[in-house]
C-alpha atoms as a PDB file:
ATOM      1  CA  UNK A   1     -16.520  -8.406  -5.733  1.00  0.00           C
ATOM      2  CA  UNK A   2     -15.042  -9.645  -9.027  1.00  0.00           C
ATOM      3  CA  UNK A   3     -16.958 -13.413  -9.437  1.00  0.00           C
ATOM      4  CA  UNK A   4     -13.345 -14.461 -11.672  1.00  0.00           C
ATOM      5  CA  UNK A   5     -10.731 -14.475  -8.504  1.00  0.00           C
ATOM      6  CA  UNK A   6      -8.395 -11.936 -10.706  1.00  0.00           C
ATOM      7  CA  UNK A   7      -4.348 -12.633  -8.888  1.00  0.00           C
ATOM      8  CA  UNK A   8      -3.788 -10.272  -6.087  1.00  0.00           C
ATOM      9  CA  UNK A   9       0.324 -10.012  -5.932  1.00  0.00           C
ATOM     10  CA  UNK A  10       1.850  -9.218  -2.439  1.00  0.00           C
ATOM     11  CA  UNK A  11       5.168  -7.672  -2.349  1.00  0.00           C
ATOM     12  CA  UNK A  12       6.182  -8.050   1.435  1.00  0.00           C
ATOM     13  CA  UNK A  13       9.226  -7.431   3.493  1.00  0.00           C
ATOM     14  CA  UNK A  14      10.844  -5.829   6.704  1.00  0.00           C
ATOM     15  CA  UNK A  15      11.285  -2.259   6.789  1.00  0.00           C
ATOM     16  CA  UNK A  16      14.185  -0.590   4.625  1.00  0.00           C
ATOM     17  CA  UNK A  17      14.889  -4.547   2.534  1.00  0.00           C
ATOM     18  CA  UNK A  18      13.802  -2.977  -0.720  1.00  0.00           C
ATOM     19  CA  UNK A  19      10.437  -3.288  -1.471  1.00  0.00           C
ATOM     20  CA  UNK A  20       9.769   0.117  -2.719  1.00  0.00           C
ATOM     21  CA  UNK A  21      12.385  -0.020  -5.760  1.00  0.00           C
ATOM     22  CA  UNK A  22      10.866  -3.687  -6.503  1.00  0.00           C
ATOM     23  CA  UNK A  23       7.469  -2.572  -6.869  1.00  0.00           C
ATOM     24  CA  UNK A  24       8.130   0.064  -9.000  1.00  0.00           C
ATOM     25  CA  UNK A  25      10.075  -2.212 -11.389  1.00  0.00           C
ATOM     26  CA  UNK A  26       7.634  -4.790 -10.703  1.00  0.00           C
ATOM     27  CA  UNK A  27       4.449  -2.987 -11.181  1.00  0.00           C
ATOM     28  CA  UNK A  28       5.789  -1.391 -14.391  1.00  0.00           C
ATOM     29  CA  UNK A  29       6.423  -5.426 -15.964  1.00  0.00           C
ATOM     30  CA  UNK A  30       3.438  -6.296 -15.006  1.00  0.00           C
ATOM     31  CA  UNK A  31       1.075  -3.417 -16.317  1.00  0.00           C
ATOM     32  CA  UNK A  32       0.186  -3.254 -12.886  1.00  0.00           C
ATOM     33  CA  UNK A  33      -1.083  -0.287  -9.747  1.00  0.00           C
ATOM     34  CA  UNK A  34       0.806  -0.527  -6.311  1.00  0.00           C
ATOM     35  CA  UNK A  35      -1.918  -0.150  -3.063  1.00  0.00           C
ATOM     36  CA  UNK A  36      -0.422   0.675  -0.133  1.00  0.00           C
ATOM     37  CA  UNK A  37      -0.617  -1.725   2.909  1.00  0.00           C
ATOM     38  CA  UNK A  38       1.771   0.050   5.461  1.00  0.00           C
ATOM     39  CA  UNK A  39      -0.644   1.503   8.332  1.00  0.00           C
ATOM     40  CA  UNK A  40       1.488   5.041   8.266  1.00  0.00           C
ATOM     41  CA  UNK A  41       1.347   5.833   4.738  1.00  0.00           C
ATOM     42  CA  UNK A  42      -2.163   7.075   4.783  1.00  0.00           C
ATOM     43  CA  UNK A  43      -1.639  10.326   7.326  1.00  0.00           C
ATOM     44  CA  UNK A  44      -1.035  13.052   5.176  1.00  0.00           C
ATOM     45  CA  UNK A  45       2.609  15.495   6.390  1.00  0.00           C
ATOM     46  CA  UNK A  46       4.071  12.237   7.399  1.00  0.00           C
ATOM     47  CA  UNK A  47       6.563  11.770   5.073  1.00  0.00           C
ATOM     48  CA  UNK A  48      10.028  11.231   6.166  1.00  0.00           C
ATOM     49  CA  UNK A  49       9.444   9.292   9.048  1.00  0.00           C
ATOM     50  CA  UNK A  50       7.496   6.696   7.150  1.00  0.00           C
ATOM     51  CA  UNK A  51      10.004   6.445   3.829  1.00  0.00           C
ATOM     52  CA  UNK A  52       6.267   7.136   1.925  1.00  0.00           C
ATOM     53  CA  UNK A  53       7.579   6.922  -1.922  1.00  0.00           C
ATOM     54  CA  UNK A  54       8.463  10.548  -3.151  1.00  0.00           C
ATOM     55  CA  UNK A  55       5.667  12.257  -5.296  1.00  0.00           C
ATOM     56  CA  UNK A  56       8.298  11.230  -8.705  1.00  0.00           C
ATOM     57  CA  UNK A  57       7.847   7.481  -7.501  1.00  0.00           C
ATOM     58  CA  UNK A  58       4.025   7.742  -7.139  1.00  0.00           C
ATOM     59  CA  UNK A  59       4.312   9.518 -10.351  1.00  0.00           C
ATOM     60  CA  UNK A  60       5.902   6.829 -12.136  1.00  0.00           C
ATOM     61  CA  UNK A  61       3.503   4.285 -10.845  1.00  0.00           C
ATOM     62  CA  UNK A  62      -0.250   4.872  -9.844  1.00  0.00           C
ATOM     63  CA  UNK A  63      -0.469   4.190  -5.770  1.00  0.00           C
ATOM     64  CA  UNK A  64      -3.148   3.758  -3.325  1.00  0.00           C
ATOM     65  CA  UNK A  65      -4.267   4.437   0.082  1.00  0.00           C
ATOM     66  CA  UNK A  66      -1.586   6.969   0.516  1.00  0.00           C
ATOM     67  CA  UNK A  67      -2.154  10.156   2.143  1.00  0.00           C
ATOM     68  CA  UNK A  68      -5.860   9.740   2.653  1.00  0.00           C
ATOM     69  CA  UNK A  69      -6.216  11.433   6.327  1.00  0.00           C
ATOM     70  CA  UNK A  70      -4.789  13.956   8.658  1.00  0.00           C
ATOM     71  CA  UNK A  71      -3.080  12.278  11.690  1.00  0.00           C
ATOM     72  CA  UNK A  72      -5.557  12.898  13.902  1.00  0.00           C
ATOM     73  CA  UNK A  73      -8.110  10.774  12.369  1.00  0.00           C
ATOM     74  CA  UNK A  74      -9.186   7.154  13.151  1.00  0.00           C
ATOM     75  CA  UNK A  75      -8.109   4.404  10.723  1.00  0.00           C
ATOM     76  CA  UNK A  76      -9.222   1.274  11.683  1.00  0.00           C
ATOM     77  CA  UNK A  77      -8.272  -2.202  10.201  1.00  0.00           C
ATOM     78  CA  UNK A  78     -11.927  -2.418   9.287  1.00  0.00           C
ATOM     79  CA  UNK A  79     -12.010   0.568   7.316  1.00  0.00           C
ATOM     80  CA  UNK A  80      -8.579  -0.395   5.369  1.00  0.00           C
ATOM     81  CA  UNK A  81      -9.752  -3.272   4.539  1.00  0.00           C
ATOM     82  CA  UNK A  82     -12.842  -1.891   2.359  1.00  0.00           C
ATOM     83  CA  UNK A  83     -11.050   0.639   1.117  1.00  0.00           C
ATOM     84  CA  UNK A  84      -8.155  -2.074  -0.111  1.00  0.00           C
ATOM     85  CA  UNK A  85     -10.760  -4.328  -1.690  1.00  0.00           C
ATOM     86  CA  UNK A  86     -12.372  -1.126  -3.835  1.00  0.00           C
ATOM     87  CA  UNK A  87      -9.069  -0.290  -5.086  1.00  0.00           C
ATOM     88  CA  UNK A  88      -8.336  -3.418  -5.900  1.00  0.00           C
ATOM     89  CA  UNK A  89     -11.839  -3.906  -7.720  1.00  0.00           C
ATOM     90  CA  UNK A  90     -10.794  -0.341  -9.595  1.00  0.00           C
ATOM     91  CA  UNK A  91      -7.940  -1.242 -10.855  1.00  0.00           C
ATOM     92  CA  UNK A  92      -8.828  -4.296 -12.059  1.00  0.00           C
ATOM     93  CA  UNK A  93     -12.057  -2.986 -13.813  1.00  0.00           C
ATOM     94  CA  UNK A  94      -9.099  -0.828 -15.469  1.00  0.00           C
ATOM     95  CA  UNK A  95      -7.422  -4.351 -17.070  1.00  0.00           C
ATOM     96  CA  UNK A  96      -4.460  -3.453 -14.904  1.00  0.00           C
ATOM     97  CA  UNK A  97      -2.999  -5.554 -12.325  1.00  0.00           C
ATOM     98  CA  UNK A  98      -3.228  -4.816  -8.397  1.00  0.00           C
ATOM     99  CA  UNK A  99       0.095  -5.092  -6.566  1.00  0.00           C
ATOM    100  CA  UNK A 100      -0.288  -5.331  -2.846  1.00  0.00           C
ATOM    101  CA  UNK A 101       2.957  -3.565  -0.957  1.00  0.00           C
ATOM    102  CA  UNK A 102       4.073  -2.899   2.614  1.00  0.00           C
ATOM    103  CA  UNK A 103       5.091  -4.196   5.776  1.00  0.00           C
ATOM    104  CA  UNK A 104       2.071  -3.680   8.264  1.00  0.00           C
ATOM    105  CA  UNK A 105       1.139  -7.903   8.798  1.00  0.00           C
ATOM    106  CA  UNK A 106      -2.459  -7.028  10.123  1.00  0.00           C
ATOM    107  CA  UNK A 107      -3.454  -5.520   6.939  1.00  0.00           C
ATOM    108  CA  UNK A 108      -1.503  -7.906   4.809  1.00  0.00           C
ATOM    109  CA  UNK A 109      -3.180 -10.816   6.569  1.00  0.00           C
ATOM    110  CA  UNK A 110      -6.779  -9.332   6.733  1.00  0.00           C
ATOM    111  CA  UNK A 111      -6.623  -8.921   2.894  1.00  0.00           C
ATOM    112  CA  UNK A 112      -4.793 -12.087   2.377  1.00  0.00           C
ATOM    113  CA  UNK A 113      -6.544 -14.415   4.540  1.00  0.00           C
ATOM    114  CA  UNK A 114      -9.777 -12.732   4.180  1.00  0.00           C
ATOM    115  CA  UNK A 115     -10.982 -11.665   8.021  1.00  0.00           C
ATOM    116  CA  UNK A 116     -13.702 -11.122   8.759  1.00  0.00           C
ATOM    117  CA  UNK A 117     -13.569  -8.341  10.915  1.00  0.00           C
ATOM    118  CA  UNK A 118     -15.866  -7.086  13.574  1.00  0.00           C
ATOM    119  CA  UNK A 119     -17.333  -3.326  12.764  1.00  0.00           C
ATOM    120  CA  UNK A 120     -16.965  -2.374  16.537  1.00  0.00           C
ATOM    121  CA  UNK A 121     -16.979   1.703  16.723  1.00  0.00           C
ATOM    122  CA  UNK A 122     -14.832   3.777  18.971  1.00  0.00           C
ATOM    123  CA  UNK A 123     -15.560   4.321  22.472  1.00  0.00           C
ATOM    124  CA  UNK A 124     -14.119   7.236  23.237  1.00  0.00           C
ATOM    125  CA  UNK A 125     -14.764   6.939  26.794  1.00  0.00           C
ATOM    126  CA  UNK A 126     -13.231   3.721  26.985  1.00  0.00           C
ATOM    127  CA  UNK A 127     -10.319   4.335  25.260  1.00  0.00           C
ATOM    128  CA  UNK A 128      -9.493   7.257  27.354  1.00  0.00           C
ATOM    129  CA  UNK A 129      -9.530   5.387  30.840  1.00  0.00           C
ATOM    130  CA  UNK A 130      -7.558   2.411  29.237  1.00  0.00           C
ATOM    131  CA  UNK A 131      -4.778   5.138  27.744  1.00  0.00           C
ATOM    132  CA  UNK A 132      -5.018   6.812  31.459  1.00  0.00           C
ATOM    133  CA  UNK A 133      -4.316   3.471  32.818  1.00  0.00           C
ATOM    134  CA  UNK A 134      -1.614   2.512  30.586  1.00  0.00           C
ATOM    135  CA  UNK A 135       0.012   5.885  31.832  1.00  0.00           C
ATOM    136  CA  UNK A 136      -0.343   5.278  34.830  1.00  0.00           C
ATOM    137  CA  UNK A 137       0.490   1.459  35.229  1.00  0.00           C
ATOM    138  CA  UNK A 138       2.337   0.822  32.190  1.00  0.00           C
ATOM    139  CA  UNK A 139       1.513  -0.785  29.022  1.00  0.00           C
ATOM    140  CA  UNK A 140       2.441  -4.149  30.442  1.00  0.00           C
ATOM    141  CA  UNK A 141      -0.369  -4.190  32.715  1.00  0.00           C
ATOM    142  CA  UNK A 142      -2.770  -3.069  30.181  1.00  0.00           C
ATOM    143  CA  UNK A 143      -1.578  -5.577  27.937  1.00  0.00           C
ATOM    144  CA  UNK A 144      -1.843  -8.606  30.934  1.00  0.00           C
ATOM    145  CA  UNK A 145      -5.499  -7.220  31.318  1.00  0.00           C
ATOM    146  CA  UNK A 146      -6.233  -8.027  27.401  1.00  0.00           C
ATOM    147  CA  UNK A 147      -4.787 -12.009  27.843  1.00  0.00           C
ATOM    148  CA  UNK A 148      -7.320 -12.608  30.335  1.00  0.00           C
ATOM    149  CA  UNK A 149      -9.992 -10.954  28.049  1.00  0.00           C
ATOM    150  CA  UNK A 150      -8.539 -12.491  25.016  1.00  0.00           C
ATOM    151  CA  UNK A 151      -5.181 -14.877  25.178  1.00  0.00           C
ATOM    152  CA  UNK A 152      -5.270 -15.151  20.973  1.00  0.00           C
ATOM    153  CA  UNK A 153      -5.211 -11.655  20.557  1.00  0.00           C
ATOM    154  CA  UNK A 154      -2.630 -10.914  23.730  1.00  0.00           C
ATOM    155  CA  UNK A 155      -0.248 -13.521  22.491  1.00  0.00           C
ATOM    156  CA  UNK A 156      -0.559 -11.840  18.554  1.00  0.00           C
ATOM    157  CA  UNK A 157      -0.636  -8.147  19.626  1.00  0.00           C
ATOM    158  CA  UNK A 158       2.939  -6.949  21.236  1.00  0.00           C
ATOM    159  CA  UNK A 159       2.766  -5.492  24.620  1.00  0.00           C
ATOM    160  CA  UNK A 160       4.375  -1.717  23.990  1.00  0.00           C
ATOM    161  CA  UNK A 161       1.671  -1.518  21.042  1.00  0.00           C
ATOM    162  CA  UNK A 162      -0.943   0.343  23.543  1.00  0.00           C
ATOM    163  CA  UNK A 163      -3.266   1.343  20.409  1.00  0.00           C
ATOM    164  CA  UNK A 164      -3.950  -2.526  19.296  1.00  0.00           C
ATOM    165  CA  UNK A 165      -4.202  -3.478  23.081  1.00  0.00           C
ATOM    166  CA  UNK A 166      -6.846  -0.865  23.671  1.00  0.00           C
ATOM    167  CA  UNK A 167      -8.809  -1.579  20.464  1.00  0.00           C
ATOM    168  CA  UNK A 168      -8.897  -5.684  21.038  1.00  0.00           C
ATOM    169  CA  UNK A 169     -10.506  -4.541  25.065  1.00  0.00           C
ATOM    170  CA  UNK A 170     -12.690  -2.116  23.508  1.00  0.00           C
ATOM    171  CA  UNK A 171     -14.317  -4.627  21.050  1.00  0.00           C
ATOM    172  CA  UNK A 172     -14.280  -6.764  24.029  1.00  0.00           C
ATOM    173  CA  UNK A 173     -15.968  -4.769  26.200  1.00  0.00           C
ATOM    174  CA  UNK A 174     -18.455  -3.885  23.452  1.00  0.00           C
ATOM    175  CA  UNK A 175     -19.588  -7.513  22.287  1.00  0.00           C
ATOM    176  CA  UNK A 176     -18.639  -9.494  25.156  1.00  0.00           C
ATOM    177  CA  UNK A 177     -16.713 -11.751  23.003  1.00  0.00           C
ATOM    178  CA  UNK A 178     -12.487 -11.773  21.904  1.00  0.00           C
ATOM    179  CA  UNK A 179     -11.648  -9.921  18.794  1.00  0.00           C
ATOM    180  CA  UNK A 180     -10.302 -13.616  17.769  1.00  0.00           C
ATOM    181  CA  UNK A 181     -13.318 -15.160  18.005  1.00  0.00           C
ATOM    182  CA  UNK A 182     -14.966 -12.481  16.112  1.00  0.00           C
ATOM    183  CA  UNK A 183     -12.329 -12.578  13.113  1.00  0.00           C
ATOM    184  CA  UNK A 184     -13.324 -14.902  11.245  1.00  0.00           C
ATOM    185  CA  UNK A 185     -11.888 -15.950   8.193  1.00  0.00           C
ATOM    186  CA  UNK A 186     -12.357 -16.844   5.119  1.00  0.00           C
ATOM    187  CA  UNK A 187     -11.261 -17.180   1.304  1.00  0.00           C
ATOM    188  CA  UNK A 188     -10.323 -13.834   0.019  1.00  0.00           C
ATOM    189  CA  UNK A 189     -11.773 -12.896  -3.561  1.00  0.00           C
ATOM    190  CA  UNK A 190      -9.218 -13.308  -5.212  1.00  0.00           C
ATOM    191  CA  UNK A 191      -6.086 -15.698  -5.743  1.00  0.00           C
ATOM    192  CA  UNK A 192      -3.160 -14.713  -4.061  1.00  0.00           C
ATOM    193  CA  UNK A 193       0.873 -14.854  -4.732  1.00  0.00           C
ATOM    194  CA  UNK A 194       3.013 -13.738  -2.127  1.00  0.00           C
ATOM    195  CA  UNK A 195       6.243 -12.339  -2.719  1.00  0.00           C
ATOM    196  CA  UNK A 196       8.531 -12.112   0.635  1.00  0.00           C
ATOM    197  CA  UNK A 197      11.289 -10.154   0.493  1.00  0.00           C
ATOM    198  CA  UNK A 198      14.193 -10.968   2.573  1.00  0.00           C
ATOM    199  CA  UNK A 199      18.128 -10.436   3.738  1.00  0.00           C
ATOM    200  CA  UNK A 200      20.613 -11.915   6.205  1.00  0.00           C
ATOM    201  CA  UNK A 201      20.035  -9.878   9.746  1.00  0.00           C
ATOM    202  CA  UNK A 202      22.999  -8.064   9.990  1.00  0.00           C
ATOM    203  CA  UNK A 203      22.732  -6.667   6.079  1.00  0.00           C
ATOM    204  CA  UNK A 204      19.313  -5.516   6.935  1.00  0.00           C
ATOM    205  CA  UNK A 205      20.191  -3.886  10.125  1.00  0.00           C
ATOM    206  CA  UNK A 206      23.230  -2.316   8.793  1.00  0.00           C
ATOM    207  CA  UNK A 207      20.156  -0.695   6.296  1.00  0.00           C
ATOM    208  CA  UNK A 208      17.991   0.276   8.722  1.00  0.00           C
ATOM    209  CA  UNK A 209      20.254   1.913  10.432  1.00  0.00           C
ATOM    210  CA  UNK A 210      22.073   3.815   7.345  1.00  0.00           C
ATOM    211  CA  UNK A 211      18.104   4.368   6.438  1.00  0.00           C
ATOM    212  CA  UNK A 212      17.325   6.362   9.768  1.00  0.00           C
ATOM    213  CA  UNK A 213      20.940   8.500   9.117  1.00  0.00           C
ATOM    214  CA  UNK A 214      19.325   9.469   5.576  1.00  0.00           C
ATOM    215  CA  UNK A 215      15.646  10.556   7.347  1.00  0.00           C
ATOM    216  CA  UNK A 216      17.164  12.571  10.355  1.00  0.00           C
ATOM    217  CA  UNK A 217      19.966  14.119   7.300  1.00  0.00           C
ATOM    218  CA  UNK A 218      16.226  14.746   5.372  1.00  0.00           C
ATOM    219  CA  UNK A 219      14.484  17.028   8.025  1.00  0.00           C
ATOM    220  CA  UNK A 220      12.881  13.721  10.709  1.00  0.00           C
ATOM    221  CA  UNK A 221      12.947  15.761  13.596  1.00  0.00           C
ATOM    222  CA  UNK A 222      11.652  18.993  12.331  1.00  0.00           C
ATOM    223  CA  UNK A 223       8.792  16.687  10.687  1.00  0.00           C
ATOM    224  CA  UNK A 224       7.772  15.001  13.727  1.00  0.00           C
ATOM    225  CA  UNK A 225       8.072  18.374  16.132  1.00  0.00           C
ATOM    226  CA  UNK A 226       6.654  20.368  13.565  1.00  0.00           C
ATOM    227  CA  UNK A 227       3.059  18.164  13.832  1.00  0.00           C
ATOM    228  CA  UNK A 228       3.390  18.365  17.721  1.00  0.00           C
ATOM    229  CA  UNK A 229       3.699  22.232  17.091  1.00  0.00           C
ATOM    230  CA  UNK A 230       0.390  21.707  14.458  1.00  0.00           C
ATOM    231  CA  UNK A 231      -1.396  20.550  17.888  1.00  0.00           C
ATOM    232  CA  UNK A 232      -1.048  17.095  16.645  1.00  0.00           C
ATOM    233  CA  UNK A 233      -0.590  14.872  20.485  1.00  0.00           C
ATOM    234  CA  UNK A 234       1.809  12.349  20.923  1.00  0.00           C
ATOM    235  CA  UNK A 235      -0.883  10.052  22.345  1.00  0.00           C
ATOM    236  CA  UNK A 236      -2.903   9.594  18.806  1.00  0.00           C
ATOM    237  CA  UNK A 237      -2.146   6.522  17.241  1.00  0.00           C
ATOM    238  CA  UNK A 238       0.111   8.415  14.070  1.00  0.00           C
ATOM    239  CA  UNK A 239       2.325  10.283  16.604  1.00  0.00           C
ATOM    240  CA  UNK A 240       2.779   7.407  18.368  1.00  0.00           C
ATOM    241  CA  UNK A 241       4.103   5.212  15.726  1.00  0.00           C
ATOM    242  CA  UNK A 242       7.484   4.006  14.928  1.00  0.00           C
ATOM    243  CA  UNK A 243       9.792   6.781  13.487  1.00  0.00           C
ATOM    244  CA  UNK A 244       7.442   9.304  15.556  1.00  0.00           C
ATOM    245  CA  UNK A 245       7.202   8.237  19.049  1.00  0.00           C
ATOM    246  CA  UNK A 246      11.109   8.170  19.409  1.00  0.00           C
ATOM    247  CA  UNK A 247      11.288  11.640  19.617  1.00  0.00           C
ATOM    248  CA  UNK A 248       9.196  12.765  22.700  1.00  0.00           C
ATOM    249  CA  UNK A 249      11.527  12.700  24.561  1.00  0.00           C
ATOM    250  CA  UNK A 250      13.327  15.284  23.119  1.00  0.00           C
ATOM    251  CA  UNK A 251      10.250  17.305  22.765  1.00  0.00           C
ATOM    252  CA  UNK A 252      10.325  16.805  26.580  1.00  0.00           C
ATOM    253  CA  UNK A 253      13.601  17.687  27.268  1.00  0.00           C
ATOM    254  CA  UNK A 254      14.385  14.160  28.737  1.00  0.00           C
ATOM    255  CA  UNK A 255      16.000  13.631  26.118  1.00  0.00           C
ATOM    256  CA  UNK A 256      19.017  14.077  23.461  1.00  0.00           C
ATOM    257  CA  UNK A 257      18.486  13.770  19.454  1.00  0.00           C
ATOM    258  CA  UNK A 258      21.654  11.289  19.987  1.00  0.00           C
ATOM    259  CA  UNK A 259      19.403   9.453  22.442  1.00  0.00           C
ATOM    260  CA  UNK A 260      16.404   9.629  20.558  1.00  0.00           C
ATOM    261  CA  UNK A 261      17.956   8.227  17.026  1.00  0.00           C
ATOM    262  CA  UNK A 262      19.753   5.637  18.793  1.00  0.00           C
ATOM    263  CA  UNK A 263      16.311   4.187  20.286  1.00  0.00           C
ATOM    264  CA  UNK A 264      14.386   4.767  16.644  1.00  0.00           C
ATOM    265  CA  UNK A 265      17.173   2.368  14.963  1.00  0.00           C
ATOM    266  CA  UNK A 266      16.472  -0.395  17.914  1.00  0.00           C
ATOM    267  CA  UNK A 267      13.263   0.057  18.126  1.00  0.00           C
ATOM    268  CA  UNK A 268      13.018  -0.380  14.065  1.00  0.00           C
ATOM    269  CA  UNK A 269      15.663  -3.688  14.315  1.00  0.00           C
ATOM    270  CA  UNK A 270      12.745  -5.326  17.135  1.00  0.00           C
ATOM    271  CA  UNK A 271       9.966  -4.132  14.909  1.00  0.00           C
ATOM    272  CA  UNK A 272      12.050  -5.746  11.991  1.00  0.00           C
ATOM    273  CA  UNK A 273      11.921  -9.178  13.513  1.00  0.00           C
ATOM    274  CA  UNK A 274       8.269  -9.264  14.289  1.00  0.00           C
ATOM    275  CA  UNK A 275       7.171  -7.772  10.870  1.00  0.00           C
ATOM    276  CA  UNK A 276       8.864 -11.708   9.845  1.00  0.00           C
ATOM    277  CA  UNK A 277       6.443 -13.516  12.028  1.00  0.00           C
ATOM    278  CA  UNK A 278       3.657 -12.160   9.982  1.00  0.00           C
ATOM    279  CA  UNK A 279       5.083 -12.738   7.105  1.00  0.00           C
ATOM    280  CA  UNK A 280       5.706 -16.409   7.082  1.00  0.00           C
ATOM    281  CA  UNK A 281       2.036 -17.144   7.998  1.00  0.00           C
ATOM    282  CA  UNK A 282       1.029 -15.198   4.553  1.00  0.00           C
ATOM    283  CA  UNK A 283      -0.209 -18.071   2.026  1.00  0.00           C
ATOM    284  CA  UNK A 284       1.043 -19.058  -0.819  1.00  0.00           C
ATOM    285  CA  UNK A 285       4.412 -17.400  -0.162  1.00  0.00           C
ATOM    286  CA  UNK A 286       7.640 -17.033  -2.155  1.00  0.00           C
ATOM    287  CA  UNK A 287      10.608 -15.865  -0.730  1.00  0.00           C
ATOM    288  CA  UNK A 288      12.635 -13.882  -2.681  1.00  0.00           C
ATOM    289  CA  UNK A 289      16.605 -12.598  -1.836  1.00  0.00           C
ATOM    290  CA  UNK A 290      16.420  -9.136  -2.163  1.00  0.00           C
ATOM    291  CA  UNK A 291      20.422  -9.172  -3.541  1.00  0.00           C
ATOM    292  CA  UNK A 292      19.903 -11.639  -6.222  1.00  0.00           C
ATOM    293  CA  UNK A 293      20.869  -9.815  -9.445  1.00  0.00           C
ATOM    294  CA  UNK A 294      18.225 -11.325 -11.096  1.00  0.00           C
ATOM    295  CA  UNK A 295      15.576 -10.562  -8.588  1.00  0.00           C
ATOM    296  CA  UNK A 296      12.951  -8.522 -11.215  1.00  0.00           C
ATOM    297  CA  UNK A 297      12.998 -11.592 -12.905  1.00  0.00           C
ATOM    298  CA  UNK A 298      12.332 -14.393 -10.078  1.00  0.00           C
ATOM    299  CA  UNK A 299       9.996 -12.025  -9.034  1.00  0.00           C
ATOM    300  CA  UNK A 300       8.037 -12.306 -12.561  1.00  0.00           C
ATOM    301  CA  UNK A 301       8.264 -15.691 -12.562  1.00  0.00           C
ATOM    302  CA  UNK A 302       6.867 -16.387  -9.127  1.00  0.00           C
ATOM    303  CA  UNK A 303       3.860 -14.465 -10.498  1.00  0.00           C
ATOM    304  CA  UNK A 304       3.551 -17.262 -13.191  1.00  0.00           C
ATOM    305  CA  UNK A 305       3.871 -14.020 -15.680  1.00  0.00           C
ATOM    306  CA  UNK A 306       6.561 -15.167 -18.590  1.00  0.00           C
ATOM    307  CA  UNK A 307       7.027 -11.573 -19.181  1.00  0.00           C
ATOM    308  CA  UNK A 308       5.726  -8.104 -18.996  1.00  0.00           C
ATOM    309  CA  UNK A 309       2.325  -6.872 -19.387  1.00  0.00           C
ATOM    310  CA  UNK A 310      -0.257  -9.236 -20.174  1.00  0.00           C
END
């Protein structure tokens, strides 16, 4: 890694506050890349359900770790997090700036905080008895069995989240120890700035909501049934992701699209309020109001950049 600690700049936020038109605006002041750390933003044809930045935004601005694999392929935080730290180390070696955006708080916090995370490969086996078992019993019981195995990770990892239950039992099972003993930590290669982006609750919902009109009014459904029609399964992690999973039941016939939106804009005001948690832990943070008419400019200055490009 780069032995002079070059400043890492982390643009966070809950879904739909702003942080895409910020790190455009941001990343073009400070001569700077944008790398991706939202978890759904690498499967490729996934486009409208996670608000990925339209081909003339990643036009304007050189981004990372976007579209990467098909959604049937494994991703694990493991894997991000050596594929953030080369991008990071390219675009520095470029004399550019790295800007670090999204809202998933595991990968924020693994680069961030610098974890150290187990390399623990898939058991496929494994994981298919624990999914058959959360069918079968419910995700609350898997999720009991994991805070016997591991309180740490059961109290950080939320219950309906079956994926990040099952992976924290499978390295578990495979080392004998919790993933939070594993995870170490330690300083991160580089110095770190963290820019949170926030609004009052009911502004933010009020966008979330008018953001889920605009992706159903942009083709949603026909995205997310047209990768179950691929042969894509609702039970892999991508199809069972916010934006995605809301919809099986009207693949089902269980099901309305009424029903199904209503749930996705709940379901994204809860996921809202937990994406803070992560957030405030983040060091070296800055909040920042995303209404402020000046906001490019706090936003500069909590960088410690007077002005543009260096």
């Amino acid at each position: 890694m780069n032995t002079e600690h070059p400043l890492l700049v982390a643009l966070v936020g809950p879904t739909a506050v702003g942080k895409t038109a910020l790190s455009l605006e941001l990343a073009e002041a400070l001569s700077g890349e944008i790398v991706s750390a939202d978890s759904r933003l690498v499967y490729r044809g996934m486009d409208i359900g996670t608000a990925k930045p339209t081909a003339q935004e990643q036009a304007r601005i050189p981004h990372h770790l976007i579209d990467i694999i098909d959604p049937a392929d494994d991703y694990s935080l493991a894997t991000y997090q050596t594929a953030v730290y080369a991008a990071i180390d390219a675009i520095v070696a470029r004399g550019r700036r790295p800007l670090l955006v999204g809202g998933t708080g595991q990968y924020l916090a693994a680069v961030l905080e610098g974890w150290q995370i187990p390399h623990v490969p898939p058991q496929p086996e494994l994981r298919n008895a624990l999914l058959a078992q959360a069918e079968r019993d419910g995700s609350a019981g898997l999720h009991q069995k994991l805070a016997q195995a591991d309180p740490e990770a059961a109290a950080a990892i939320d219950s309906s989240n079956v994926r990040r239950v099952i992976r924290a039992l499978e390295v578990f099972h495979v080392t004998g120890q919790p993933m939070s003993v594993l995870q170490t930590r330690q300083p991160p290669p580089y110095r770190t700035i963290t820019l949170d982006l926030e609004r009052p609750r009911p502004e933010l919902y009020a966008r979330i909501d008018e953001r889920v009109g605009a992706m159903v009014h942009s083709g949603l459904i026909a995205e997310v049934l047209g990768l179950i029609r691929s042969g894509y399964s609702w039970e892999l992690p991508a199809m069972s992701s916010l934006g995605y999973r809301e919809f099986a039941g009207l693949w089902a016939g269980t099901a309305t699209a009424a029903d199904c939106i209503s749930q996705l804009k709940f379901n994204t005001h809860r996921f809202a309020r937990k994406q803070g948690a992560w957030f405030r832990r983040l060091p070296n943070r800055h909040v920042l109001p995303a209404g402020a008419d000046n906001l490019l400019e706090q936003a500069i200055a909590a960088t410690g950049s007077s002005s543009g490009p260096e």
